[in-house]
Protein backbone atom coordinates (compact mmCIF):
# COMPACT_ATOMS: atom_id res chain seq x y z
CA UNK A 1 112.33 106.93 115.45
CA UNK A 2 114.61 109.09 112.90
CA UNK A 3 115.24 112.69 113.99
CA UNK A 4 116.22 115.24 111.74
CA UNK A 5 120.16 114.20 112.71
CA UNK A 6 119.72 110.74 112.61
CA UNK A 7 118.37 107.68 110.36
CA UNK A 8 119.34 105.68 107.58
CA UNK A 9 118.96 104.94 103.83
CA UNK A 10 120.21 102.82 101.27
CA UNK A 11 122.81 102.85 98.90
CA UNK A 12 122.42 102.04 95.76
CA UNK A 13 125.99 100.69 94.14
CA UNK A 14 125.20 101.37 90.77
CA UNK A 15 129.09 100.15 88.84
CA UNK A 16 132.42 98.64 90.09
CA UNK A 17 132.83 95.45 91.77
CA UNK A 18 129.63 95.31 94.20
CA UNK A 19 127.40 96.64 90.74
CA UNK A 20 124.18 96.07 91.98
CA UNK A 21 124.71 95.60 95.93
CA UNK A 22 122.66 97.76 98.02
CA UNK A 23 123.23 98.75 101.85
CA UNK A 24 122.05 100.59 105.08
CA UNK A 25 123.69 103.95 105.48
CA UNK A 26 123.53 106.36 108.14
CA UNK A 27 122.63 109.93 107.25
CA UNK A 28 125.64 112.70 108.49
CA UNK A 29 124.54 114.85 111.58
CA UNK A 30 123.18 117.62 109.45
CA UNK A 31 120.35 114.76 107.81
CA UNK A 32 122.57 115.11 104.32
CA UNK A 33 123.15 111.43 102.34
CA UNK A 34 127.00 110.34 102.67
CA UNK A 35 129.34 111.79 100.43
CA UNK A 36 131.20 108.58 100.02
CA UNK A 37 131.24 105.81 101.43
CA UNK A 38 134.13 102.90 102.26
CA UNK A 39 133.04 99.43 101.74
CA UNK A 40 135.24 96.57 103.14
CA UNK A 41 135.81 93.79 101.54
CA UNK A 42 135.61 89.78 102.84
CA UNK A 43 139.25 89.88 103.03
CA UNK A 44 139.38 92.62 105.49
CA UNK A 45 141.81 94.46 104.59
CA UNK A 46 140.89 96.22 101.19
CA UNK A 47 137.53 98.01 100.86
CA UNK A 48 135.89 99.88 98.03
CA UNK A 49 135.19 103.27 97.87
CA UNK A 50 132.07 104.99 96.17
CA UNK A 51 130.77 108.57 96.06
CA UNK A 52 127.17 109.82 95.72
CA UNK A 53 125.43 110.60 92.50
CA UNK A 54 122.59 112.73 91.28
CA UNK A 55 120.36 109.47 91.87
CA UNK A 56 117.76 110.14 94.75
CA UNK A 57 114.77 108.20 95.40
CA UNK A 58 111.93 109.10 97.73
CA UNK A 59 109.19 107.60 99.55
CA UNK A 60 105.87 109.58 98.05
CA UNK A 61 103.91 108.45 101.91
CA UNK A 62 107.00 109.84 103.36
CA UNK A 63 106.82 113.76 103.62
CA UNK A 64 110.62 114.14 104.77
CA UNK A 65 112.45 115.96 102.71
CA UNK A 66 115.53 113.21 102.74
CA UNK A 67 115.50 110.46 100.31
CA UNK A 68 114.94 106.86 100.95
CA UNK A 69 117.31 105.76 98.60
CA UNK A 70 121.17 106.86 96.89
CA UNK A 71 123.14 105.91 94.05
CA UNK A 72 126.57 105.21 94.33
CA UNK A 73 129.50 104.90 92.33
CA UNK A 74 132.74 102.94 92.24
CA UNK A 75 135.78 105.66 92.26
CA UNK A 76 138.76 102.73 93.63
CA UNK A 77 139.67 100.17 95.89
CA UNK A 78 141.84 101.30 99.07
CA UNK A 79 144.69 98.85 100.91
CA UNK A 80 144.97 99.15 104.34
């Protein structure tokens, strides 16, 4: 059961190389969406990064206040 700390959504990846991909996402401690988020690749040892959009979605039987869906875009792919 989601608390207002905890709980997911999904992320929407709206451009880059996972255009159209969406994924589970925990919500930060204070029940705000991600900022960005770091997607690894298959390889393992590159992922891509997105950040957070304007695009919010929402559950209308769902009176929370936090969205039950995020776009995201692609900003780069990191090396590690």
């Amino acid at each position: 059961m989601a608390t207002a700390s905890s709980g997911t959504y999904t992320a929407k990846l709206t451009d880059g190389p996972l255009e159209g991909k969406t994924i589970t996402v925990q919500f930060l401690g204070s029940g705000d969406p991600q900022p960005r988020i770091e997607i690894p690749a298959d390889a393992g040892r590159k992922g891509y990064l997105y950040s957070r959009t304007a695009g919010l979605e929402f559950d209308s039987s769902d009176h929370s206040e936090r969205p039950t869906a995020v776009d995201y875009r692609y900003v780069e792919a990191v090396f590690h």
